[in-house]
N, C-alpha and C. Protein backbone atom coordinates (compact mmCIF):
# COMPACT_ATOMS: atom_id res chain seq x y z
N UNK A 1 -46.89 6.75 28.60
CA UNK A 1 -45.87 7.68 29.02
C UNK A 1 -44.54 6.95 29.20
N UNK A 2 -44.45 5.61 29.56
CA UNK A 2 -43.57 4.65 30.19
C UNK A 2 -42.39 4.62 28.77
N UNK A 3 -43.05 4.27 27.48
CA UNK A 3 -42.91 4.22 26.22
C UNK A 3 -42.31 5.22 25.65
N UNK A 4 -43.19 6.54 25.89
CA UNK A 4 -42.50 7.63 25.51
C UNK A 4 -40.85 7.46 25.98
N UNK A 5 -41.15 7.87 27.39
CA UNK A 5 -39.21 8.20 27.88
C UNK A 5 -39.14 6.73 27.80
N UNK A 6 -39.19 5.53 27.64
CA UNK A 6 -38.00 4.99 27.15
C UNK A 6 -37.46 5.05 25.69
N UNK A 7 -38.15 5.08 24.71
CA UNK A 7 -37.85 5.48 23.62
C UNK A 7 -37.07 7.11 22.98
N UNK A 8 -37.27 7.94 24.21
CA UNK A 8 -36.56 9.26 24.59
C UNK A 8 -35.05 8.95 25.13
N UNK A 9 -34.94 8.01 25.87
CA UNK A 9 -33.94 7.87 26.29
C UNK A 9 -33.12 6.74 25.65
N UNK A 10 -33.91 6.16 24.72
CA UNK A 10 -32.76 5.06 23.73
C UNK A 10 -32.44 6.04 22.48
N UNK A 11 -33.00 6.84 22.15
CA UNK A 11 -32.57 7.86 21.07
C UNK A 11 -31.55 8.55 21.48
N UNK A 12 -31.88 8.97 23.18
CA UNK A 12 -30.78 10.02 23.64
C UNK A 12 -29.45 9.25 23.42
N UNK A 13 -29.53 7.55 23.85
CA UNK A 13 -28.24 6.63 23.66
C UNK A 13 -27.65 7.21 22.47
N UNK A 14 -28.33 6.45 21.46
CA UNK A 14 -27.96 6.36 19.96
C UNK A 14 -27.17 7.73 19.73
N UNK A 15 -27.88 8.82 19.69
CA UNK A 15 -27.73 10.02 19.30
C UNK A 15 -25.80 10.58 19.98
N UNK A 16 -26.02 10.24 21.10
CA UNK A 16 -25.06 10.12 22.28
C UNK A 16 -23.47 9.34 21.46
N UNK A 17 -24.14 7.98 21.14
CA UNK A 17 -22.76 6.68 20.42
C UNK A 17 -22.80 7.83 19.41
N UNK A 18 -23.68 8.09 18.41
CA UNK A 18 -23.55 8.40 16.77
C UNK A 18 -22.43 9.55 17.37
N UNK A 19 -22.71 10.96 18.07
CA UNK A 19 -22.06 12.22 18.08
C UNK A 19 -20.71 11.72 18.78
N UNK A 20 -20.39 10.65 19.49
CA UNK A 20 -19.16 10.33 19.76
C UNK A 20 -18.03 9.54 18.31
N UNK A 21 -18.80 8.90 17.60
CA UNK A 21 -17.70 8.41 16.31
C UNK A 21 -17.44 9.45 15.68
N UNK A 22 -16.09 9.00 15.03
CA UNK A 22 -15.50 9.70 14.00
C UNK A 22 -15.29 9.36 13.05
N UNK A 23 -14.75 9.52 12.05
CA UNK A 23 -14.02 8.99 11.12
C UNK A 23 -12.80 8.88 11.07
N UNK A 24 -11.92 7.62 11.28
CA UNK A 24 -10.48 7.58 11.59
C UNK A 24 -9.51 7.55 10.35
N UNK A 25 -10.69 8.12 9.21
CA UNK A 25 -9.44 7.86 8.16
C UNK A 25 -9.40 9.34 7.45
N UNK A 26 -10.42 10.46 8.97
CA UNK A 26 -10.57 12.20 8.30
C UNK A 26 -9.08 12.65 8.35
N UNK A 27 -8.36 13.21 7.20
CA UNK A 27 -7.75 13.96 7.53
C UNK A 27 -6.11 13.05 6.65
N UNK A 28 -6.42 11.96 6.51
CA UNK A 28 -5.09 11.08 5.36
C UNK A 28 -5.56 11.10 4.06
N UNK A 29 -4.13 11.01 3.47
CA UNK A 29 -4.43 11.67 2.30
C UNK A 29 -4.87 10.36 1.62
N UNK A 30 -5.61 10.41 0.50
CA UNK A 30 -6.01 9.02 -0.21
C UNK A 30 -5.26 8.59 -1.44
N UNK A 31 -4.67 7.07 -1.52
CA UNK A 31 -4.38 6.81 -2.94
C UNK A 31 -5.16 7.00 -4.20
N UNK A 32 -4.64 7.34 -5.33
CA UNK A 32 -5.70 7.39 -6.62
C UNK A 32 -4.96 6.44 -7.89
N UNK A 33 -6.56 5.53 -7.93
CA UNK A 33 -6.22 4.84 -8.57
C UNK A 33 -6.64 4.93 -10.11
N UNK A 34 -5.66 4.84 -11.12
CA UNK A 34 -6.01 5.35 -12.62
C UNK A 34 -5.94 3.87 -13.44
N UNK A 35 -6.08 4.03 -14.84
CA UNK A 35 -6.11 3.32 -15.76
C UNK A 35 -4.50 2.57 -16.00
N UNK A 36 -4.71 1.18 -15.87
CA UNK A 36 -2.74 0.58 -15.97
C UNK A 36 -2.41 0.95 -17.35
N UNK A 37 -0.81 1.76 -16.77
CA UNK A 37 0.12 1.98 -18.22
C UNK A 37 0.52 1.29 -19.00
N UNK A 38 0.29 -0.76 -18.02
CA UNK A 38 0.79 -1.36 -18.83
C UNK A 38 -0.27 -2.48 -18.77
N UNK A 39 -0.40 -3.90 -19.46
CA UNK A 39 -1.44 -4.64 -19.34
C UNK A 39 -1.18 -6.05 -18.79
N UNK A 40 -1.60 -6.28 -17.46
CA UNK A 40 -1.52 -7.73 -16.94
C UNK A 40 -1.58 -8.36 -17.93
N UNK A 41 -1.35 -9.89 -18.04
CA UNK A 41 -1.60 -10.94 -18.53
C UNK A 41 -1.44 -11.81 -18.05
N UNK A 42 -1.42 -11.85 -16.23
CA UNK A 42 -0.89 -12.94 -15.48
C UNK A 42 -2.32 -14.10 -15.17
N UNK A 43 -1.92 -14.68 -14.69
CA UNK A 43 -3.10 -16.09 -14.87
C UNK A 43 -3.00 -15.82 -13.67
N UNK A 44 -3.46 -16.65 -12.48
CA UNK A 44 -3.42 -17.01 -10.97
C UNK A 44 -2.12 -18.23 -11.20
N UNK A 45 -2.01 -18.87 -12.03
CA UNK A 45 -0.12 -19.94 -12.14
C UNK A 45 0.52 -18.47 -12.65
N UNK A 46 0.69 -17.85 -12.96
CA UNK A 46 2.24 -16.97 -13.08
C UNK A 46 2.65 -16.22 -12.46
N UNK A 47 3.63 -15.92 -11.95
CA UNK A 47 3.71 -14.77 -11.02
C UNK A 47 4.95 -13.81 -12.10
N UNK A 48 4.77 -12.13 -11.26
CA UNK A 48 5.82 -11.55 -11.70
C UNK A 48 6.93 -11.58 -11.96
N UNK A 49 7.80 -11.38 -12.68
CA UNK A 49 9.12 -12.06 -12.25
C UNK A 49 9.74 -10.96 -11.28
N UNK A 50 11.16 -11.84 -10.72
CA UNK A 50 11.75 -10.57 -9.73
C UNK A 50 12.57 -9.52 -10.02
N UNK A 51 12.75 -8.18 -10.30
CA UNK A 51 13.78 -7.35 -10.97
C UNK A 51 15.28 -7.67 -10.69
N UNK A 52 15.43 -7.76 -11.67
CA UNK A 52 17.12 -7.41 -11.64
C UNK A 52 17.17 -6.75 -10.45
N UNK A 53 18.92 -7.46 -9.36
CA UNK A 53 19.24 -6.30 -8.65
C UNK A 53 20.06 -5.07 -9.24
N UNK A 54 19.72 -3.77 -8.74
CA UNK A 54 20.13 -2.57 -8.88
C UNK A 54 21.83 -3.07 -9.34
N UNK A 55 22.16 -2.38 -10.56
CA UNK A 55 23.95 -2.44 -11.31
C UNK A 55 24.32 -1.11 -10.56
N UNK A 56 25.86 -1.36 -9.68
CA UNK A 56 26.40 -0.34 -9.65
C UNK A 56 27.45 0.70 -10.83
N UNK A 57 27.17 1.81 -11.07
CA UNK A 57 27.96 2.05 -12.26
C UNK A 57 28.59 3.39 -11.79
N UNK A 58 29.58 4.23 -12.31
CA UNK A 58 30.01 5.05 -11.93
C UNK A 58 28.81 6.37 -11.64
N UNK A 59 28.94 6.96 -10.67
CA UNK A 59 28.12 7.95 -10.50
C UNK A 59 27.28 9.02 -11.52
N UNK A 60 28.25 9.63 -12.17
CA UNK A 60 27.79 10.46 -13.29
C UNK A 60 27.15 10.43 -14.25
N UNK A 61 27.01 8.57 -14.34
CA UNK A 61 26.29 8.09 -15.29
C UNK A 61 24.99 7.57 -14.72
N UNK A 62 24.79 6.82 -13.88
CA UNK A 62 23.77 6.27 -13.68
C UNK A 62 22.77 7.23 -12.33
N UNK A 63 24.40 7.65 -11.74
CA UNK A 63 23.44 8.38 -10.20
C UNK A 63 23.95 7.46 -8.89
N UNK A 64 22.89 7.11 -8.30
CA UNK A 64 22.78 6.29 -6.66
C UNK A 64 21.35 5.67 -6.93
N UNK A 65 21.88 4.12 -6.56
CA UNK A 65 20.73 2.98 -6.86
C UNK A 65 20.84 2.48 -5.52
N UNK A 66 19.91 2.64 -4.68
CA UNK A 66 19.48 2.13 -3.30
C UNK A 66 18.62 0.65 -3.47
N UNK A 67 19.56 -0.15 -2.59
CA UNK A 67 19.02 -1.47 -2.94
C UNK A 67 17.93 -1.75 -1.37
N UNK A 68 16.93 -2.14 -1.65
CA UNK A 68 15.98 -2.21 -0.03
C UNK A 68 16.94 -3.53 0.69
N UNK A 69 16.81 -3.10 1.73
CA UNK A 69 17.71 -3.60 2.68
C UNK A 69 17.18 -4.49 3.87
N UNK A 70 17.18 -5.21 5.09
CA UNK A 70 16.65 -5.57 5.76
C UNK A 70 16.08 -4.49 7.36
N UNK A 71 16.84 -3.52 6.83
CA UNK A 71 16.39 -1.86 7.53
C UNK A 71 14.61 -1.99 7.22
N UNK A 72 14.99 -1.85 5.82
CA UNK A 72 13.89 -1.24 5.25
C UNK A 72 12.35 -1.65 5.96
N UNK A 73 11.32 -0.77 5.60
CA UNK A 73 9.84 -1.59 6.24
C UNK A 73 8.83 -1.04 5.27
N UNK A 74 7.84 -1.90 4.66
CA UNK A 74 6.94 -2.09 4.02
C UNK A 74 5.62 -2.37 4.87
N UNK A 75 4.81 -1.33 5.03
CA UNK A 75 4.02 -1.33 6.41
C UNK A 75 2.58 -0.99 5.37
N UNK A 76 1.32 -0.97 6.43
CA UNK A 76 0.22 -0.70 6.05
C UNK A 76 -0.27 -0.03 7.57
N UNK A 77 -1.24 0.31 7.42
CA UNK A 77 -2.41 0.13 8.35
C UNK A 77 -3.90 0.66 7.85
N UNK A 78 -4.69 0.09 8.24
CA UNK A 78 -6.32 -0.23 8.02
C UNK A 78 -6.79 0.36 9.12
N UNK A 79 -8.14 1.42 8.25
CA UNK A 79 -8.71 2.00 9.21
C UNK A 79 -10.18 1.29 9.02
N UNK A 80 -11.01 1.37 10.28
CA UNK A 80 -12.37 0.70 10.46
C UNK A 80 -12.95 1.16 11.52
N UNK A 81 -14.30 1.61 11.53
CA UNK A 81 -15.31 2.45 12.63
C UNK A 81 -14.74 2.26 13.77
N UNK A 82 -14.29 1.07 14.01
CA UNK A 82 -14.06 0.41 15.85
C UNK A 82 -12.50 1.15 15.99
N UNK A 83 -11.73 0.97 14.97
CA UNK A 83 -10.28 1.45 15.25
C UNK A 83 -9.39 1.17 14.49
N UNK A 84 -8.01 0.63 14.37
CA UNK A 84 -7.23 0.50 12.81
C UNK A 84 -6.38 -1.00 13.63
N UNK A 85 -6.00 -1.20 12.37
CA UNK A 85 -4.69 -2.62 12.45
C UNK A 85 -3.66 -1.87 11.62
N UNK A 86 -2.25 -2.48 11.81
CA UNK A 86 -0.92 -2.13 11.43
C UNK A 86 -0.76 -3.60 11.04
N UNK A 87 -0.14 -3.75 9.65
CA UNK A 87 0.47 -5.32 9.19
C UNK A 87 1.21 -4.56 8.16
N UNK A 88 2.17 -5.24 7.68
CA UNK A 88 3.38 -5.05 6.53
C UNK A 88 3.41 -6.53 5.79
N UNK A 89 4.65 -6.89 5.28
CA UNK A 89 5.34 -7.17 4.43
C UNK A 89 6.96 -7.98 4.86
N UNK A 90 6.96 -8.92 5.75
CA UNK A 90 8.41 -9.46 5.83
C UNK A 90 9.76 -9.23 4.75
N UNK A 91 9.02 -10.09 3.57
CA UNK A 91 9.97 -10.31 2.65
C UNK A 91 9.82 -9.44 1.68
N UNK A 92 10.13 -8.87 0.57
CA UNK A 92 10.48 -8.08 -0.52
C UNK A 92 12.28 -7.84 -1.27
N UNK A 93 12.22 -7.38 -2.25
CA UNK A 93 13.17 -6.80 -3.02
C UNK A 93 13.06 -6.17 -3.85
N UNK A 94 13.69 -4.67 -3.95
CA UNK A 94 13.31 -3.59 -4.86
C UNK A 94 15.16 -2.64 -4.86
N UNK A 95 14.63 -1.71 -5.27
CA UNK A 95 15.60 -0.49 -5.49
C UNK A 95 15.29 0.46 -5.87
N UNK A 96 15.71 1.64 -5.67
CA UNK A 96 15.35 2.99 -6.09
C UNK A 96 16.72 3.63 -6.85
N UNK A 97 16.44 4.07 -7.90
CA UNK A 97 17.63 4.74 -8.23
C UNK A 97 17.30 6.47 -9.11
N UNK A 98 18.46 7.01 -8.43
CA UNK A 98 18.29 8.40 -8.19
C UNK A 98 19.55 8.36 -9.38
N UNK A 99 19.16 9.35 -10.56
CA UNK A 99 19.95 9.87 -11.38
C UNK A 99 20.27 11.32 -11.29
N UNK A 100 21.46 11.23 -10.71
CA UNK A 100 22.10 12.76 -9.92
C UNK A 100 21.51 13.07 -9.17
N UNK A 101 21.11 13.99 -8.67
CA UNK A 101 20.55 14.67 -7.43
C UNK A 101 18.71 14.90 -7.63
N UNK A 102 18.31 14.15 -9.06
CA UNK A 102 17.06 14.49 -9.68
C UNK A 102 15.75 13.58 -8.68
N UNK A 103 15.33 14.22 -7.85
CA UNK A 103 14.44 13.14 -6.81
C UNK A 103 13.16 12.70 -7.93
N UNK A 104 12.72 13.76 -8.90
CA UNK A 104 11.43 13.47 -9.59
C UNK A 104 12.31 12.51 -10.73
N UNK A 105 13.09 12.59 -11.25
CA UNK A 105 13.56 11.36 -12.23
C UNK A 105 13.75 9.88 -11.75
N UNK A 106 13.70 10.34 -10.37
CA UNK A 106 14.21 8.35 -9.99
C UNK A 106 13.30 7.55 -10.26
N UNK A 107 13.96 6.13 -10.58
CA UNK A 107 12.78 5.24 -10.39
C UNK A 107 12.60 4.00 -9.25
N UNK A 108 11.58 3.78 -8.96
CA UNK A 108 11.31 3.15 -7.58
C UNK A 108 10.93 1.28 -8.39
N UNK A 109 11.13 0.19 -8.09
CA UNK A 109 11.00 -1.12 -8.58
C UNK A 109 11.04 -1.84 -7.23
N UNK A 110 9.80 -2.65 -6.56
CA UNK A 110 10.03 -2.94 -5.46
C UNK A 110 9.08 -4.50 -5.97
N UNK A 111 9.41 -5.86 -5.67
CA UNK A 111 8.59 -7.20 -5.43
C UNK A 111 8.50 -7.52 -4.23
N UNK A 112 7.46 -7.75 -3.62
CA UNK A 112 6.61 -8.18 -2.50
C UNK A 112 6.95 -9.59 -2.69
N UNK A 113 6.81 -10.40 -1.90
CA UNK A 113 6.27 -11.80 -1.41
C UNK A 113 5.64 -11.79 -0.56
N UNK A 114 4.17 -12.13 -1.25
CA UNK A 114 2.73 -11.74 -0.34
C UNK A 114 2.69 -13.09 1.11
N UNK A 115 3.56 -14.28 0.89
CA UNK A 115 2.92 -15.15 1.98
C UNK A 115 3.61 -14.38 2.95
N UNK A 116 4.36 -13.18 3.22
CA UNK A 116 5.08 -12.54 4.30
C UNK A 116 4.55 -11.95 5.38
N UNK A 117 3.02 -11.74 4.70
CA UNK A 117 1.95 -10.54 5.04
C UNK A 117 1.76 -10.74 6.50
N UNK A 118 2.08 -10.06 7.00
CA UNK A 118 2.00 -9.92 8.57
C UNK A 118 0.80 -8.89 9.55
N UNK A 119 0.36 -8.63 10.40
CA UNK A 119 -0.82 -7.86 10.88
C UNK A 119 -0.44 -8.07 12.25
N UNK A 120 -1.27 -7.32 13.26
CA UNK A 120 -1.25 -6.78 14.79
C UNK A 120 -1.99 -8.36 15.26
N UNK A 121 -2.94 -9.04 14.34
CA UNK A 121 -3.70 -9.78 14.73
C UNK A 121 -3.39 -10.85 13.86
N UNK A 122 -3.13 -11.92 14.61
CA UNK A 122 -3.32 -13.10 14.13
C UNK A 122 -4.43 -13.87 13.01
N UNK A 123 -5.69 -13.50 13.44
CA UNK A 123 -6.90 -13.67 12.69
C UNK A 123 -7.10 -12.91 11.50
N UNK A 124 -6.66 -11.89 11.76
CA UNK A 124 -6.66 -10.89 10.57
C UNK A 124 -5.76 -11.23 9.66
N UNK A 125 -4.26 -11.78 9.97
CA UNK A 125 -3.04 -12.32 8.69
C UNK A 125 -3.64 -13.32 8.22
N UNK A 126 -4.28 -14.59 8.86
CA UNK A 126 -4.72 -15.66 8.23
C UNK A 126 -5.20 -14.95 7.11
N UNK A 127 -6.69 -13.93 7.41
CA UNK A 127 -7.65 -13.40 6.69
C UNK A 127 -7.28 -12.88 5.26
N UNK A 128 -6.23 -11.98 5.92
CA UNK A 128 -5.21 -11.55 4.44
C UNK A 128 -4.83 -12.24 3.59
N UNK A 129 -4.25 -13.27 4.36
CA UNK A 129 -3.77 -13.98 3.47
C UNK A 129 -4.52 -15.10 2.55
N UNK A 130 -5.81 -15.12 2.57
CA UNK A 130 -6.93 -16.36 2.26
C UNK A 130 -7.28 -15.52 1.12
N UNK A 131 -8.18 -16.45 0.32
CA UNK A 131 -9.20 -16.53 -0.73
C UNK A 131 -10.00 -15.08 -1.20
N UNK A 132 -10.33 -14.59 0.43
CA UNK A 132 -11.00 -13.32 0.12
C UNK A 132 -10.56 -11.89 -0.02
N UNK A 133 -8.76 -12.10 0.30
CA UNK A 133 -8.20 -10.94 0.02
C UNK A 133 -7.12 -10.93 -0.84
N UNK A 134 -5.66 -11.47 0.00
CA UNK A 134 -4.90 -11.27 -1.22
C UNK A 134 -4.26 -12.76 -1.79
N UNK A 135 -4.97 -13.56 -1.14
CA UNK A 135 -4.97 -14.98 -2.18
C UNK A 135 -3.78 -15.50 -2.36
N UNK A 136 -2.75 -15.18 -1.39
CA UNK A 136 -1.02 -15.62 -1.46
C UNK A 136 -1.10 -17.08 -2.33
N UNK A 137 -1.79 -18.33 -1.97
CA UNK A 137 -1.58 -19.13 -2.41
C UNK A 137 -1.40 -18.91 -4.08
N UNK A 138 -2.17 -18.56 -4.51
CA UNK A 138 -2.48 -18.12 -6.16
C UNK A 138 -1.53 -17.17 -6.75
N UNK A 139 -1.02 -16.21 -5.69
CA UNK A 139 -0.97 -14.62 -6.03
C UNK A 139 0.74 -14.73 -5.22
N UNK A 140 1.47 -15.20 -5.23
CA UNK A 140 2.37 -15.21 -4.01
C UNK A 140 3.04 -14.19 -4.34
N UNK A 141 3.39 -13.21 -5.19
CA UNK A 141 3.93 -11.48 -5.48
C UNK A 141 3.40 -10.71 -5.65
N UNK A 142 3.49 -9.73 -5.88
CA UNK A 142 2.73 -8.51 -5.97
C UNK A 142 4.43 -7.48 -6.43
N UNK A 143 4.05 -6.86 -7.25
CA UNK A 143 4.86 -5.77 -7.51
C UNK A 143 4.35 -4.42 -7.51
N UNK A 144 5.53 -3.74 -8.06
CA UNK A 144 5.57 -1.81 -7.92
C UNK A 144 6.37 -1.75 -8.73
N UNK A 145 6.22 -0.28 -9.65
CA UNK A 145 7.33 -0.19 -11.04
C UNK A 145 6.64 1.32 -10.74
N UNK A 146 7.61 2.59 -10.44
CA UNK A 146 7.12 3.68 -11.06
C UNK A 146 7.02 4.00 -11.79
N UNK A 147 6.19 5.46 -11.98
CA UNK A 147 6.15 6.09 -13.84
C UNK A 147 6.58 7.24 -13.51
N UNK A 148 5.98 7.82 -12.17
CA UNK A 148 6.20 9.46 -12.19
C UNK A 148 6.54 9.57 -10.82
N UNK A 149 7.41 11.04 -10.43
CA UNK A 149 7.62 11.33 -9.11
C UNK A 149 7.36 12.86 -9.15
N UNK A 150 6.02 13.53 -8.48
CA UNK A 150 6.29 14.67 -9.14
C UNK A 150 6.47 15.79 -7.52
N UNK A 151 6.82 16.97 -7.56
CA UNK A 151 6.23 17.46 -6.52
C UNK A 151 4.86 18.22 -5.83
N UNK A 152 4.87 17.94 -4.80
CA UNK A 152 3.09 18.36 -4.21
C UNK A 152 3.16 19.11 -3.03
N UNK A 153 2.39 19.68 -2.53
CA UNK A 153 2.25 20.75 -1.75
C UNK A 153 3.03 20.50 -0.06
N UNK A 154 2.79 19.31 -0.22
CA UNK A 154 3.54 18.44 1.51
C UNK A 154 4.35 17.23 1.01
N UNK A 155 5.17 17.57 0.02
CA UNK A 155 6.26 16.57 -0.63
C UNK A 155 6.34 16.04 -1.49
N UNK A 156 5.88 14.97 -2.11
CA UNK A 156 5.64 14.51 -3.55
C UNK A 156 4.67 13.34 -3.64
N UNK A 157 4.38 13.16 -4.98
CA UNK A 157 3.22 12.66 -4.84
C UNK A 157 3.81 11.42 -6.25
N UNK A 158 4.02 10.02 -5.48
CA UNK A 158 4.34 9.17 -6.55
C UNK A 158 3.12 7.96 -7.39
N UNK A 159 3.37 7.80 -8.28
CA UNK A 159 2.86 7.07 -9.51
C UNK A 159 3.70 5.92 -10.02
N UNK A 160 2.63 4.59 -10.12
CA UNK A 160 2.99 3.64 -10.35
C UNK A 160 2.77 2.49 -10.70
N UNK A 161 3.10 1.67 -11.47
CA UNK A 161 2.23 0.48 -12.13
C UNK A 161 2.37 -1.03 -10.51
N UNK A 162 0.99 -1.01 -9.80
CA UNK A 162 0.83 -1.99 -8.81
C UNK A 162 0.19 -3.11 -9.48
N UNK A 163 0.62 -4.17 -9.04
CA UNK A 163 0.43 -5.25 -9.22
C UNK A 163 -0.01 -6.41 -8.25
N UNK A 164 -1.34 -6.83 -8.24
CA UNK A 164 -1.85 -7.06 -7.14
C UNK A 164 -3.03 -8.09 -6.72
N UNK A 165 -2.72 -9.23 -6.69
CA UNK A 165 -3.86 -10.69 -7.46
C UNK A 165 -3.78 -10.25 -8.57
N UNK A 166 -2.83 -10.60 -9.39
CA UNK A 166 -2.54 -10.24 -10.95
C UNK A 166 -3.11 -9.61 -11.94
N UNK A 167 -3.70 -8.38 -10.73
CA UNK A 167 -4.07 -7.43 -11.48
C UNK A 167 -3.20 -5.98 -11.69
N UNK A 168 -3.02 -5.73 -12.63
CA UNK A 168 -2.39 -4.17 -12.62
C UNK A 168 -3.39 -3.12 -12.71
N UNK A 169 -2.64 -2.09 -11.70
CA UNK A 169 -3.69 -0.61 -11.83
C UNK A 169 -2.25 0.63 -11.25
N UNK A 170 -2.29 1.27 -12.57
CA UNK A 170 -2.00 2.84 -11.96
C UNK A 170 -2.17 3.52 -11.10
N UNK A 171 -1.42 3.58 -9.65
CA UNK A 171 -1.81 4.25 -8.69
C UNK A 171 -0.78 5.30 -8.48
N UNK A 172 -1.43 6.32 -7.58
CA UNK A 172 -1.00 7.73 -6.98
C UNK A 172 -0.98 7.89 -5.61
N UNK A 173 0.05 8.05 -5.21
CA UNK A 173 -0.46 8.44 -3.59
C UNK A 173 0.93 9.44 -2.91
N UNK A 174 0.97 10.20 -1.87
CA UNK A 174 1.89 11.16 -1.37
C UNK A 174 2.33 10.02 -0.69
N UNK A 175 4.07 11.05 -0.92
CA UNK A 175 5.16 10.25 -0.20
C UNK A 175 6.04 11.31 0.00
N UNK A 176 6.81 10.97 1.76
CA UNK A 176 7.96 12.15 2.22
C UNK A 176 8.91 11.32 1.72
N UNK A 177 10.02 11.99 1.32
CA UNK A 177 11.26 11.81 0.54
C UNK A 177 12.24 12.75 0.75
């Protein structure tokens, strides 16, 4: 009997933890990742090169080319059963440029410098930054080149050639703009 209720009452635990988790990532929208438009060929020695900065040219012709600024923030956060981390991106350089008032024509060009990689946790940036994730030593950029900006039901939804341990992949994900 002793057996019974304790084994009644370690289920009741379990049952108890299980109906208290959630899922902390119900309810964000997810990136989608497609086939690259264009084809790596980077080794672990080459890195991307850095884009041209944004040319200013008269309006009518080119539009408004937003150069990223030290405003700017390149953020993440990671979700996991226990709870999430927040880390970004120190360093980068990119631009966006808007031809006339056309938000789905612009194009977005942004380079990372991955040893920047920053996190809430100390242990965790090392982590990032090592062998098993994004390999800065090997990998020290990472880029972004859009293809598409289109609109979606809660704002738009952009497309883009990522670049990432020198791999490229076509990704999708919503963005307010």
């Amino acid at each position: 009997m002793r057996h019974v209720l304790m084994s009644l009452c370690l289920f009741g635990c379990v049952a108890a933890v299980l109906a208290g988790c959630s899922d902390p990532t119900e309810g964000i929208s997810e990136a989608q990742v497609n086939a690259p438009t264009q084809t790596a060929s980077a080794t672990p020695a080459e890195t991307e090169p850095t884009p041209e900065p944004a040319e200013t040219a008269p309006a009518e012709s080119v539009g408004t080319a937003y150069t990223l600024t030290d405003e700017t923030v390149i953020g993440f956060e990671g979700y996991k059963v226990t709870g999430s981390h927040i880390g970004g991106f120190g360093k980068f350089d990119g631009a966006v440029t808007v031809p006339g008032t056309e938000i789905e024509a612009a194009t977005i060009e942004v380079t990372i410098d991955m040893t920047s990689t920053y996190s809430d946790d100390s242990g965790l940036t090392t982590k990032l930054k090592g062998p098993d994730f994004f390999d800065v030593e090997q990998f020290p950029q990472a880029s972004f080149v859009s293809t598409a900006i289109a609109p979606a039901e809660d704002g738009y939804t952009v497309s883009g050639d990522l670049t990432l341990h020198g791999v490229t992949q076509n990704i999708s994900f919503p963005a307010s703009i």
